[in-house]
Protein backbone atom coordinates (compact mmCIF):
# COMPACT_ATOMS: atom_id res chain seq x y z
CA UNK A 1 55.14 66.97 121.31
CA UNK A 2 51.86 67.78 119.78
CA UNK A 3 51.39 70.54 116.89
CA UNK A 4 48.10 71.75 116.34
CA UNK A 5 46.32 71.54 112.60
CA UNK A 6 45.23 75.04 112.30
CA UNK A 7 49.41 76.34 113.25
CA UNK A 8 50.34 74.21 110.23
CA UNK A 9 51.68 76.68 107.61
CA UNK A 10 53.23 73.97 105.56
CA UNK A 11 54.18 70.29 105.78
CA UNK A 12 56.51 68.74 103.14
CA UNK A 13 57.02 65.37 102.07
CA UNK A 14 60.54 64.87 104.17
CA UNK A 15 59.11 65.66 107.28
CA UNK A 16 59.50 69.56 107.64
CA UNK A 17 56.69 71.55 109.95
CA UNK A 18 56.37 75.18 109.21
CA UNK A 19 54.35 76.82 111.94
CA UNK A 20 52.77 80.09 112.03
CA UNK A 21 53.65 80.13 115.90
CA UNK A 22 57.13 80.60 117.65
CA UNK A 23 58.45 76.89 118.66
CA UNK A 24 58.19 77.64 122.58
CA UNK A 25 60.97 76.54 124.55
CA UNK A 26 59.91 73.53 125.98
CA UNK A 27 59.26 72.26 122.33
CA UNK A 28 62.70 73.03 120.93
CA UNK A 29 64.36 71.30 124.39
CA UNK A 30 62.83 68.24 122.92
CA UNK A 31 62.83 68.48 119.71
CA UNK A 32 66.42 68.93 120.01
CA UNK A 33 66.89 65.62 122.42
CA UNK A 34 65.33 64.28 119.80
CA UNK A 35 67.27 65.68 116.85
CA UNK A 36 65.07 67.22 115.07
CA UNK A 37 64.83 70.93 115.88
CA UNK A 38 65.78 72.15 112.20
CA UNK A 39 62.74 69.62 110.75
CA UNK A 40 59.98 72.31 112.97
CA UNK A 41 60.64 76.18 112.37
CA UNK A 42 58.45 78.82 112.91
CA UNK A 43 57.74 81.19 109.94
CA UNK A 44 57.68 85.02 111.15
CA UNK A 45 56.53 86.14 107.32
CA UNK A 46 55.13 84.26 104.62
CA UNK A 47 57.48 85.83 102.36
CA UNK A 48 60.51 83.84 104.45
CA UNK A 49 58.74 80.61 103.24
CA UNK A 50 58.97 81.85 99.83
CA UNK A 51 62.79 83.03 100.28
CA UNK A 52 63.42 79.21 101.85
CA UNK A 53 61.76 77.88 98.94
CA UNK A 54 63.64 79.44 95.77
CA UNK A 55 66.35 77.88 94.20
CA UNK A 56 67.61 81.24 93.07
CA UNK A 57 71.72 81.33 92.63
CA UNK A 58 71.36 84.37 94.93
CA UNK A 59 68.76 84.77 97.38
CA UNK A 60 68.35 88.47 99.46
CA UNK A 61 66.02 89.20 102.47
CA UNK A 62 66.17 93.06 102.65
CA UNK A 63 64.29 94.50 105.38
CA UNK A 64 64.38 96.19 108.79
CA UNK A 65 65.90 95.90 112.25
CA UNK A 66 64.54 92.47 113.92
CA UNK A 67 62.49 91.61 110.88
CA UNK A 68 63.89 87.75 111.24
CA UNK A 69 66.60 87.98 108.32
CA UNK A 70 69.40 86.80 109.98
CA UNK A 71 66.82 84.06 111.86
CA UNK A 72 65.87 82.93 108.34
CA UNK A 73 69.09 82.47 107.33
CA UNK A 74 70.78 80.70 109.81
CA UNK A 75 67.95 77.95 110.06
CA UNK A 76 69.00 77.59 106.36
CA UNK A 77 72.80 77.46 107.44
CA UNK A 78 71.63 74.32 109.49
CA UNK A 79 69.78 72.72 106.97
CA UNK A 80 73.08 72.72 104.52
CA UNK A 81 74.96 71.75 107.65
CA UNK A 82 73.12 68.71 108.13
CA UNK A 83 71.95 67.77 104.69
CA UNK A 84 68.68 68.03 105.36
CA UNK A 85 66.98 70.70 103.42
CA UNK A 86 63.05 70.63 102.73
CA UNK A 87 63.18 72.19 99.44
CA UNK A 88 66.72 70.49 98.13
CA UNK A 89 68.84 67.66 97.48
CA UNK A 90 71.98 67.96 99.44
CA UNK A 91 74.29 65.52 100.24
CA UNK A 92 77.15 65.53 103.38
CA UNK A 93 79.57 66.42 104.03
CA UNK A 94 78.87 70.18 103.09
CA UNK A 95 80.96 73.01 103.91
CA UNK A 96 78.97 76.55 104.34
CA UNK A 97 80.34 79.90 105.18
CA UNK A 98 79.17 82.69 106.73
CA UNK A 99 80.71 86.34 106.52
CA UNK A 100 80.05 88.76 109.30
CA UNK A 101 80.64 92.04 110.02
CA UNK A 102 82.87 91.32 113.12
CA UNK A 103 83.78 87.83 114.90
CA UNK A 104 82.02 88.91 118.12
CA UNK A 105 79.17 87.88 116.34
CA UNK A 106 79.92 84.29 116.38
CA UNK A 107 79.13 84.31 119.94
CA UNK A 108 76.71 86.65 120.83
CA UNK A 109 74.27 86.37 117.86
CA UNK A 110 75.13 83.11 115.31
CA UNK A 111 75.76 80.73 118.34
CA UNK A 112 72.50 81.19 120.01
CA UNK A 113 70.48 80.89 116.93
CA UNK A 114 72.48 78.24 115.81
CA UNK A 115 71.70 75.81 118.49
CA UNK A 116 68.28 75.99 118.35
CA UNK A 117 68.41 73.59 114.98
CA UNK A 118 71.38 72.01 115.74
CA UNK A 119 71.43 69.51 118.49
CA UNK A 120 74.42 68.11 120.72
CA UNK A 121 74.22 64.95 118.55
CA UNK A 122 74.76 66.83 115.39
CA UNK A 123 78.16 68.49 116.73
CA UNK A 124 81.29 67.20 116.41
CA UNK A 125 81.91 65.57 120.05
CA UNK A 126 79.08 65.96 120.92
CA UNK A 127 79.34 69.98 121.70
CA UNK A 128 80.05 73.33 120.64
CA UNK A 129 82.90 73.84 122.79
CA UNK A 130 84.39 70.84 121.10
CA UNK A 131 83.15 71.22 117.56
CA UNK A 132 84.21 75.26 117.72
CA UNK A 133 87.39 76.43 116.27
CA UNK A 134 88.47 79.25 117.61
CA UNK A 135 91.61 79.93 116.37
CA UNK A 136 90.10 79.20 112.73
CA UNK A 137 86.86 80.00 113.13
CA UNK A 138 85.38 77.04 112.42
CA UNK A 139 82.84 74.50 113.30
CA UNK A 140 82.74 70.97 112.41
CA UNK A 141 79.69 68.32 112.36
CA UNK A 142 79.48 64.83 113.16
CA UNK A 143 78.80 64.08 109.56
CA UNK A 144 82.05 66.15 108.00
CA UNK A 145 80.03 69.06 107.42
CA UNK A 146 82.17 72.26 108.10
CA UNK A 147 80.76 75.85 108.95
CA UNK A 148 83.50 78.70 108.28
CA UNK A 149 83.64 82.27 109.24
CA UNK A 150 84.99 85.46 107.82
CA UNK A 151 84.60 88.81 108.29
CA UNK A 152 83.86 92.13 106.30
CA UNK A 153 87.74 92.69 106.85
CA UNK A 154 88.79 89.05 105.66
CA UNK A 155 91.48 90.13 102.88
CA UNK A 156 89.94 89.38 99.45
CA UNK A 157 92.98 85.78 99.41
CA UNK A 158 91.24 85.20 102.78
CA UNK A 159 88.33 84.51 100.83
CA UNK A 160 89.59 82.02 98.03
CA UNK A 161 91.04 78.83 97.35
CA UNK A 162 88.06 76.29 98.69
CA UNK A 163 84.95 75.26 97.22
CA UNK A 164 81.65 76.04 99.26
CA UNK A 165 77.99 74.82 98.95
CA UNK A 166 76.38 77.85 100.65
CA UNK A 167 77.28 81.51 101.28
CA UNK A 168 75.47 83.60 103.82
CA UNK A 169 76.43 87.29 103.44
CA UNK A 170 75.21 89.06 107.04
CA UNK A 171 74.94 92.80 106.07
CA UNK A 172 76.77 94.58 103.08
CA UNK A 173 80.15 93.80 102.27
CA UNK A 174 82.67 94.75 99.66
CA UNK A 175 81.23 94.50 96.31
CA UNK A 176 84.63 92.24 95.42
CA UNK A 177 84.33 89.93 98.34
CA UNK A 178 80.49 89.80 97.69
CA UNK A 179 82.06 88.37 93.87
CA UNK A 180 85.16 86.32 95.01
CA UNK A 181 82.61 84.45 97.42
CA UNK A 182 79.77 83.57 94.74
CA UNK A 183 82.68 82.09 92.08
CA UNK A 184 83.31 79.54 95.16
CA UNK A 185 79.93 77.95 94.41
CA UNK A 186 80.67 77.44 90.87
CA UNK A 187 81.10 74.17 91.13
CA UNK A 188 78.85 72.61 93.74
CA UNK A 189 75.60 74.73 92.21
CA UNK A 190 75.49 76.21 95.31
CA UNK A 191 73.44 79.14 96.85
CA UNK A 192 74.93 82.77 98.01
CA UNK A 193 72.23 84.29 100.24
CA UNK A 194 72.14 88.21 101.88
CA UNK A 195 70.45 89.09 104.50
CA UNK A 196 71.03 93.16 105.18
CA UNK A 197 69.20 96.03 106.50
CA UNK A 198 70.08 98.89 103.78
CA UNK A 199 71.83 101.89 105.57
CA UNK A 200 74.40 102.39 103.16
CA UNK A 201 71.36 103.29 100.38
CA UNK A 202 71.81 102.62 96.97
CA UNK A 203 75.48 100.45 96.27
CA UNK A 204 75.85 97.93 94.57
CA UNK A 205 73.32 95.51 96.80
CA UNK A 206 70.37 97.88 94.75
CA UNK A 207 71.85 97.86 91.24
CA UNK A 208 73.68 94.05 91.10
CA UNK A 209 70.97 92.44 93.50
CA UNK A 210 67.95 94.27 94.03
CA UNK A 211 67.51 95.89 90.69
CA UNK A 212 68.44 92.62 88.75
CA UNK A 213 66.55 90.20 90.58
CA UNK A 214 64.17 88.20 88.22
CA UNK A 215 63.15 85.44 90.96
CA UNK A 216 64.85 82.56 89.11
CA UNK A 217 68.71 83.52 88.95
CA UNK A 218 68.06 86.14 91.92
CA UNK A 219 65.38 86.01 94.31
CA UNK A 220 65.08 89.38 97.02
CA UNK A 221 62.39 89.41 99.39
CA UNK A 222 61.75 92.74 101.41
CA UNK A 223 60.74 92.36 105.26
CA UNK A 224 59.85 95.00 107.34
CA UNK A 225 59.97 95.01 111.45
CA UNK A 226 56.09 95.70 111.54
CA UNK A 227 55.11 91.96 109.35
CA UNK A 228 57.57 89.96 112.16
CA UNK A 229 54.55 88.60 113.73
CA UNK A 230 56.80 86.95 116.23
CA UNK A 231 57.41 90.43 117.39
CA UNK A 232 55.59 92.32 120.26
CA UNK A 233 53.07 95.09 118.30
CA UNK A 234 53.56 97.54 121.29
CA UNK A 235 56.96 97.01 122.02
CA UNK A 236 57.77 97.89 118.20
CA UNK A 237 55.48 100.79 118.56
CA UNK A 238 57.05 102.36 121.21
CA UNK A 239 60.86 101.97 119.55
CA UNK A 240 59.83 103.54 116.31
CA UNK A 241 57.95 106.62 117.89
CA UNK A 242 61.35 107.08 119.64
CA UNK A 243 63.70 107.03 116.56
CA UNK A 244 62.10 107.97 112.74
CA UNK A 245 64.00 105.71 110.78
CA UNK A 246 62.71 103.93 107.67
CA UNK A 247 65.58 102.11 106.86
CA UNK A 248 65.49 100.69 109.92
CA UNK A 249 62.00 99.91 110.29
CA UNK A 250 60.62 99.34 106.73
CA UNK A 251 64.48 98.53 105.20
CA UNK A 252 63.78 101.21 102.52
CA UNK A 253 66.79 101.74 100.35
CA UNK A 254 67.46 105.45 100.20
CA UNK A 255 69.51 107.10 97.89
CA UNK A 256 72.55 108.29 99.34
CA UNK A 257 74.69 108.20 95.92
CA UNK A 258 76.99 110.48 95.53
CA UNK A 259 76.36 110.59 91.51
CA UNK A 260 72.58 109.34 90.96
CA UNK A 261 72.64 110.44 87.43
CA UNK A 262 76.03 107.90 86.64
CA UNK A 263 73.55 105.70 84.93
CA UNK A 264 74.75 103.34 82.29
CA UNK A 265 73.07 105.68 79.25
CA UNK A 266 76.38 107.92 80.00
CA UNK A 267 78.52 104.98 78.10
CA UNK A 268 79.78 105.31 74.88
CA UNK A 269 81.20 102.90 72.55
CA UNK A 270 81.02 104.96 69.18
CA UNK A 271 84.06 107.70 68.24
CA UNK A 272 83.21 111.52 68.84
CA UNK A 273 85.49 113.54 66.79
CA UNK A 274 86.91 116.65 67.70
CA UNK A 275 87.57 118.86 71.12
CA UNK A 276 90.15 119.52 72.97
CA UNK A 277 92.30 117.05 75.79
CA UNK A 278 92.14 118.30 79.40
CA UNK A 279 94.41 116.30 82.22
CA UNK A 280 92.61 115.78 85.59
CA UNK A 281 95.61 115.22 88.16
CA UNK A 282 95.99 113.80 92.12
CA UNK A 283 98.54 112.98 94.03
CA UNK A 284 99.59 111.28 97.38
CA UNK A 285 101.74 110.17 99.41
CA UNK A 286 99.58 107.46 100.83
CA UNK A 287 97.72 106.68 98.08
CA UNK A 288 97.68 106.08 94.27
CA UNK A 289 98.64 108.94 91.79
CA UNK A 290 95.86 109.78 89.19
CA UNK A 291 95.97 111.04 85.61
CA UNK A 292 92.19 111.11 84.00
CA UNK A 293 92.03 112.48 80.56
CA UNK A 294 88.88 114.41 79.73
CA UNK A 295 88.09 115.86 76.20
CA UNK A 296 85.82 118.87 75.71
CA UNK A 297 84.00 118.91 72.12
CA UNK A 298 83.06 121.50 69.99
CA UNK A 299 78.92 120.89 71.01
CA UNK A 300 80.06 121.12 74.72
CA UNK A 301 80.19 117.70 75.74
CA UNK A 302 82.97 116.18 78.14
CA UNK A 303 83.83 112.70 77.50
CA UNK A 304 85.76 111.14 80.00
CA UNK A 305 88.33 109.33 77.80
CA UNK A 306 91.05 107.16 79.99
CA UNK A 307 92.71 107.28 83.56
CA UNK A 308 96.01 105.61 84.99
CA UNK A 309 97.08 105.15 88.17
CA UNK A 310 100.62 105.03 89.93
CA UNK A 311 100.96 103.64 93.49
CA UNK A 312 104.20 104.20 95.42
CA UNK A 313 105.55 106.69 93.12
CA UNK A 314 106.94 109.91 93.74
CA UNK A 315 105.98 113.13 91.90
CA UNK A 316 108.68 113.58 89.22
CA UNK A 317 108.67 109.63 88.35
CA UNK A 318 104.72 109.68 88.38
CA UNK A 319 104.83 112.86 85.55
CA UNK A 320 107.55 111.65 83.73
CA UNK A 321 105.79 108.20 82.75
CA UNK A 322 102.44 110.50 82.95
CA UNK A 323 104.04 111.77 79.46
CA UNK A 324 105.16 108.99 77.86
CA UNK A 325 101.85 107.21 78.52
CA UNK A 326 99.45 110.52 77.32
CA UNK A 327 102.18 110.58 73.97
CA UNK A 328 101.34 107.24 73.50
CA UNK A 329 98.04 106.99 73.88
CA UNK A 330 98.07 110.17 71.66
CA UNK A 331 96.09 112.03 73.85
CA UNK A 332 97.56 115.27 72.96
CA UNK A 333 96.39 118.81 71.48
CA UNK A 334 98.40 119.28 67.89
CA UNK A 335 100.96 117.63 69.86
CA UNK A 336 101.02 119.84 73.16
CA UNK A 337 100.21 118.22 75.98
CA UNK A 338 96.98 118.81 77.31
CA UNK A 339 96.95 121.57 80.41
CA UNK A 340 97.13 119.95 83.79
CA UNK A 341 94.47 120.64 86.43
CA UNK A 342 96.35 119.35 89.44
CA UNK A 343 95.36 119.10 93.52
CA UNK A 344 95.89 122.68 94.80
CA UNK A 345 97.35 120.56 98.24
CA UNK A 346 100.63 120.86 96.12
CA UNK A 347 100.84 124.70 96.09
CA UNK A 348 102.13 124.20 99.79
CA UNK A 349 105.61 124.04 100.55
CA UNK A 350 107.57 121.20 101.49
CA UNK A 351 110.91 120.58 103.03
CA UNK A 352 112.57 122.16 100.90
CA UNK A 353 110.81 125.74 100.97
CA UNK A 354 109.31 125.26 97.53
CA UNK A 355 105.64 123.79 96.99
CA UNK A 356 105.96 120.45 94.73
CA UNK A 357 103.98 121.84 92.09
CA UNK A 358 107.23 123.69 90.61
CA UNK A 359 107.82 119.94 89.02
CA UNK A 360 105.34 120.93 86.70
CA UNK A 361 107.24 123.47 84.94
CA UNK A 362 110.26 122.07 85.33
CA UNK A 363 108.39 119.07 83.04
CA UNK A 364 107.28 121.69 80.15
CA UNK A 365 103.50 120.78 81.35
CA UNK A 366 101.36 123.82 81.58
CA UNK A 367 99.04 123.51 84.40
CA UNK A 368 96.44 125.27 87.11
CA UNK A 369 96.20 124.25 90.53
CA UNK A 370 92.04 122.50 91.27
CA UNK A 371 89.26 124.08 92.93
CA UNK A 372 88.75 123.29 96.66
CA UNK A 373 84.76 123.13 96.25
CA UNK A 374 84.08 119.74 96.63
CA UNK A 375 79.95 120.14 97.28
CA UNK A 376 79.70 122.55 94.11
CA UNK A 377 82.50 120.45 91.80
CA UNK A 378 79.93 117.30 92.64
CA UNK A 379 77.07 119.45 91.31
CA UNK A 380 78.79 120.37 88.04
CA UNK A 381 79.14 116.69 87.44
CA UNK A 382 75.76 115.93 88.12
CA UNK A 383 74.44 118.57 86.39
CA UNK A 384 76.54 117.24 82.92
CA UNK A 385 74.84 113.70 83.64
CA UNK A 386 71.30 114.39 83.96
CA UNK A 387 71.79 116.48 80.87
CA UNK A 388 73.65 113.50 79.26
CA UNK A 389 76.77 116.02 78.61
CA UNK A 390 79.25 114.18 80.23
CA UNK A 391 79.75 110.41 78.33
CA UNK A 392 82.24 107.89 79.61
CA UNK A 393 84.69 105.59 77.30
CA UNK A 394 86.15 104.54 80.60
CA UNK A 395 84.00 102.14 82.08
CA UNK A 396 86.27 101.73 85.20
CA UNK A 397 86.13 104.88 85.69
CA UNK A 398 82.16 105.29 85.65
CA UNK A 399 81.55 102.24 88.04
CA UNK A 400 83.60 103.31 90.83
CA UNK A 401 81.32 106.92 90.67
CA UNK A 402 78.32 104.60 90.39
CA UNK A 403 79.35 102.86 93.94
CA UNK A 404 79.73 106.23 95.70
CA UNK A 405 77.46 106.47 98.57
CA UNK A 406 77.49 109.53 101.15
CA UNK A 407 78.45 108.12 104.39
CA UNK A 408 75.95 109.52 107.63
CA UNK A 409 74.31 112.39 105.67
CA UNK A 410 76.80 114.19 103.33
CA UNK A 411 80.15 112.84 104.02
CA UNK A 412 81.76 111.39 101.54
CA UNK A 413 84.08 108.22 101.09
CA UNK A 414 87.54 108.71 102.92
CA UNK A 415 89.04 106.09 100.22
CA UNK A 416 88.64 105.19 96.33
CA UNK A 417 87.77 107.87 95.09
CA UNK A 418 91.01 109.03 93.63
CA UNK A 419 90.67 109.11 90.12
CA UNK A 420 87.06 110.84 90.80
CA UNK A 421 88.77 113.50 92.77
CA UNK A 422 91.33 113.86 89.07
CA UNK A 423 87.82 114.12 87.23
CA UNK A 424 85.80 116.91 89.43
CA UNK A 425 89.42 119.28 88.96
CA UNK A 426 89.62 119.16 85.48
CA UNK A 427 85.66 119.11 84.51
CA UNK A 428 85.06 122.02 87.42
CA UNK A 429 88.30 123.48 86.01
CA UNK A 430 85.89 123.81 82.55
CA UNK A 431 83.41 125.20 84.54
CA UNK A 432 84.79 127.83 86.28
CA UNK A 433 86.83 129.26 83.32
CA UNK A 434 83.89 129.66 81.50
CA UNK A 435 84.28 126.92 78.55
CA UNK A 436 81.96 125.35 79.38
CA UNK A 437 78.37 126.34 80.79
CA UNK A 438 75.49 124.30 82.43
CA UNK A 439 72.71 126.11 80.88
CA UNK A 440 73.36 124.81 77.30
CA UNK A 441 70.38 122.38 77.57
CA UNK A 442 67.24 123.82 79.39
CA UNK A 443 65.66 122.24 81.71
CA UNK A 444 61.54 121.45 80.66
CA UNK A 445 59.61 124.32 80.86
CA UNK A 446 57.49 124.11 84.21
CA UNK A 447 54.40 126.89 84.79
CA UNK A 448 56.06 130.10 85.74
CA UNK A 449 55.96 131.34 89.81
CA UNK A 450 54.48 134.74 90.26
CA UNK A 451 57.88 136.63 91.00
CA UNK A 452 58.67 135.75 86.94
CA UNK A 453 55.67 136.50 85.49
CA UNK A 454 55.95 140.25 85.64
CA UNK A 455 59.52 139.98 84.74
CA UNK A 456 60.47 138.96 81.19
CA UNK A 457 64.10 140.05 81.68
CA UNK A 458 66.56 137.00 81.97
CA UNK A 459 68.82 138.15 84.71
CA UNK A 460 72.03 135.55 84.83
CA UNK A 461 72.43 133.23 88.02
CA UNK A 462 74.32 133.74 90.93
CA UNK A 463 76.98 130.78 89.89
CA UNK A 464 77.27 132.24 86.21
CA UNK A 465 77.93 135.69 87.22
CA UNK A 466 81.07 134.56 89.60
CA UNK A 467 81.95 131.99 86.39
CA UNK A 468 81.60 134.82 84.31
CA UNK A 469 83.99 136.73 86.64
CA UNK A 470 86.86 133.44 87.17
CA UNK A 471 86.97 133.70 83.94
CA UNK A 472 87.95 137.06 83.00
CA UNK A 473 90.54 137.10 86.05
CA UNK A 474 92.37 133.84 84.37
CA UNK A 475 92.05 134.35 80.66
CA UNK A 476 95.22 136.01 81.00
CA UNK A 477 96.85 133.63 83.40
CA UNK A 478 95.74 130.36 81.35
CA UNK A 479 98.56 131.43 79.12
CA UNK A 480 101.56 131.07 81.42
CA UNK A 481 102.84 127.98 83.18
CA UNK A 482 100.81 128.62 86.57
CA UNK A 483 101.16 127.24 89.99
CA UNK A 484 98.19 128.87 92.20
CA UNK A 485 100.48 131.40 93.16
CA UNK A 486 103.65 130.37 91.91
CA UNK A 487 104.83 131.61 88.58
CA UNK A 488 108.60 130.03 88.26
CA UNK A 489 108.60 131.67 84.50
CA UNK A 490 107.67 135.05 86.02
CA UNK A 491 108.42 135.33 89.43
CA UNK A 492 105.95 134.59 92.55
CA UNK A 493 102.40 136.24 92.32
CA UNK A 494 98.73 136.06 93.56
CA UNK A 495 95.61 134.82 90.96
């Protein structure tokens, strides 16, 4: 096999050729009879040479559909495999694993890329039907090297318990797995590396990756599907005047948060006197039981103070320790117990022809059933943030509502986001009553639009006018023990 000066990208020391040509066919069946298809790799991008070189702890291709991430990486996976990397000292046997989003993957997309740097020789008898696992998942090497695979689904204990010398992370996974799996490499100074195209926008691969990365302790390179010159121009061309994507194209992150003003300015370490103690509540059968205590202050901040959860608890249990706990804590008002804004799903009756919220009162806790306005409950909170009017002790608390991402367009997260639910009913709760108002800090001043120049009267909003109005209808409700439109102290009646 002959390679031509001018396709020389690179040459190292050991014997590596990066090309800035595809390795045709021909070439790879004998460089692979000879053993050495991993030692001559084409390089799609320049910055993939860069991402091979780094000896970041964490190393991230972001980028389009077909922009060569996942090529990148697994010539990488075969040059741990082998111990034979051009830019590092390894030594065999290695073990390497790879976590994909599904295990049909192994076959249709890891295998075939796979064997075009490993050879027969390299493979544990000689084959990959031999050397392939398939009940564990694994392949093994002639030299002890071992290649694992998990899943997005592995259980987090799936992922634990062994020692690994390289972690390839193929699209985003759980934020916890994404941490169990980089403590495996603690001790072997290993490498975790990403590869993703970002359709989930901005989770925790933009703030803990992306945003951190300082090109020594994390290295992210961005590709885009246009810079693959491997790729055909027109054939790209005509897919992307079909479908306007640019995450899939250029591998833009987008922001599909549902919070994007959770920012970590909203933390607060030092005491703020004063206010009163509202209770957030939800409840489920199938999922945990929330309590998040919110305090309103006198200047008409909320700070979101604590939260506890209950799993597998029923109702009375659940607001029986819910007392104790708030006692304790002393998160009380003179010794009351703050009002309860609870999930209005318990106003409906259960088996026994009474809705579950009459446990309330039958506790001594005052409370109001929650809005049902998810989209406009989100904006109060976000509204608070930007202004910097709603502060978080509870740092657990304020990084789950960091992670929430809309799902395709504007639906939100079917799971963990209990204790965020238990916030939005007590902080919309202030809202809608009227004790507390959004236009308390002004936005800037901006050059007026013609309708409000020859108007100098300032007519309230639409959304103040109906607060205005939920407020007056409750004032005299707040007082009672109130269950939507159950009133055990007074008899059944309508809000």
């Amino acid at each position: 096999m002959t390679i031509k000066s001018e396709d020389i990208v690179l040459r190292t020391p050991n014997g590596f050729f990066f090309l800035s040509r595809s390795v045709s066919d021909e070439e790879r069946r004998l460089l692979s009879k000879a053993g050495a298809g991993h030692k001559v790799v084409g390089v799609p991008n320049a910055k993939v040479l860069e991402f091979w070189r780094s000896g970041a702890k964490v190393k991230a291709l972001f980028g389009g559909n077909r922009a060569g991430k996942t090529e990148s990486a697994t010539i990488e996976v075969a040059w741990y495999l082998l111990a034979d990397h051009p830019f590092r000292e390894l030594k065999a046997p290695t073990r390497v694993r790879y976590l994909i989003p599904d295990y049909s993957m192994i076959e249709g997309v890891v295998k075939p890329k796979l064997l075009r740097y490993l050879s027969p020789a390299h493979l544990y008898g000689g084959s990959w039907e031999k050397a392939y696992n398939k009940r564990f998942h694994q392949l093994r090497l002639q030299n002890g090297s071992l290649l694992d695979f998990k899943t997005h689904l592995t259980p987090l204990l799936g992922l634990e318990g062994v020692s690994l010398h390289l972690v390839v992370i193929d699209e985003e996974c759980d934020y916890e797995a994404y941490k169990s799996l980089i403590v495996r490499t603690m001790d072997t100074n290993g490498q975790v590396i990403i590869t993703a195209t970002p359709l989930k926008g901005l989770t925790w691969m933009w703030t803990e990756i992306k945003e951190k990365a300082d090109g020594e302790l994390i290295f992210v390179a961005h590709l885009t599907t246009e810079e693959n010159r491997f790729l055909d121009e027109q054939g790209v061309q005509r897919v992307a005047t079909l479908i306007d994507d640019p995450a899939r194209f250029q591998g833009e992150f987008f922001d599909q948060r549902v919070f994007p003003y959770c920012t970590e300015a909203l933390l607060i370490d030092e005491p703020i006197a004063g206010g009163t103690y509202y209770v957030g509540f939800d409840f489920g059968v199938n999922c945990p039981a929330v309590v998040v205590v919110v305090r309103l202050t006198d200047d008409g901040r909320v700070i979101v103070e604590d939260h506890k959860e209950w799993r597998n608890t029923g109702l009375s249990e659940v607001l029986d320790e819910a007392i104790v706990w708030l006692r304790e804590q002393g998160y009380t008002n003179a010794g009351d117990l703050p009002i309860f804004i609870y999930d209005s799903a318990l106003n409906g009756r259960d088996t026994t022809g009474y809705p579950p919220a009459w446990k309330f009162g039958e506790k001594g806790i005052a409370s109001l059933p929650s809005t049902k306005k998810v989209a406009e409950s989100i904006g109060v909170l976000n509204s608070l943030m930007r202004a910097h009017r709603l502060l978080f002790y509870d740092r657990v608390l304020h990084r789950a509502m960091r992670g929430m991402a809309y799902k395709h367009g504007k639906e939100l997260p079917k799971k963990g986001d209990d204790a965020v639910d238990a916030l939005r009913y007590a902080v919309y709760h202030l809202y809608a009553t009227g004790l507390l108002r959004l236009n308390d800090e002004a936005e800037p001043a901006s050059a007026p639009s013609p309708a409000t120049v020859e108007d100098d009267d300032d007519f309230p909003s639409a959304s103040a006018i109906i607060a205005e109005r939920i407020r007056r209808r409750r004032e005299v409700k707040q007082a009672q023990v109130g269950y939507g439109r159950w009133n055990f102290f007074g008899g059944e009646e309508r809000l």
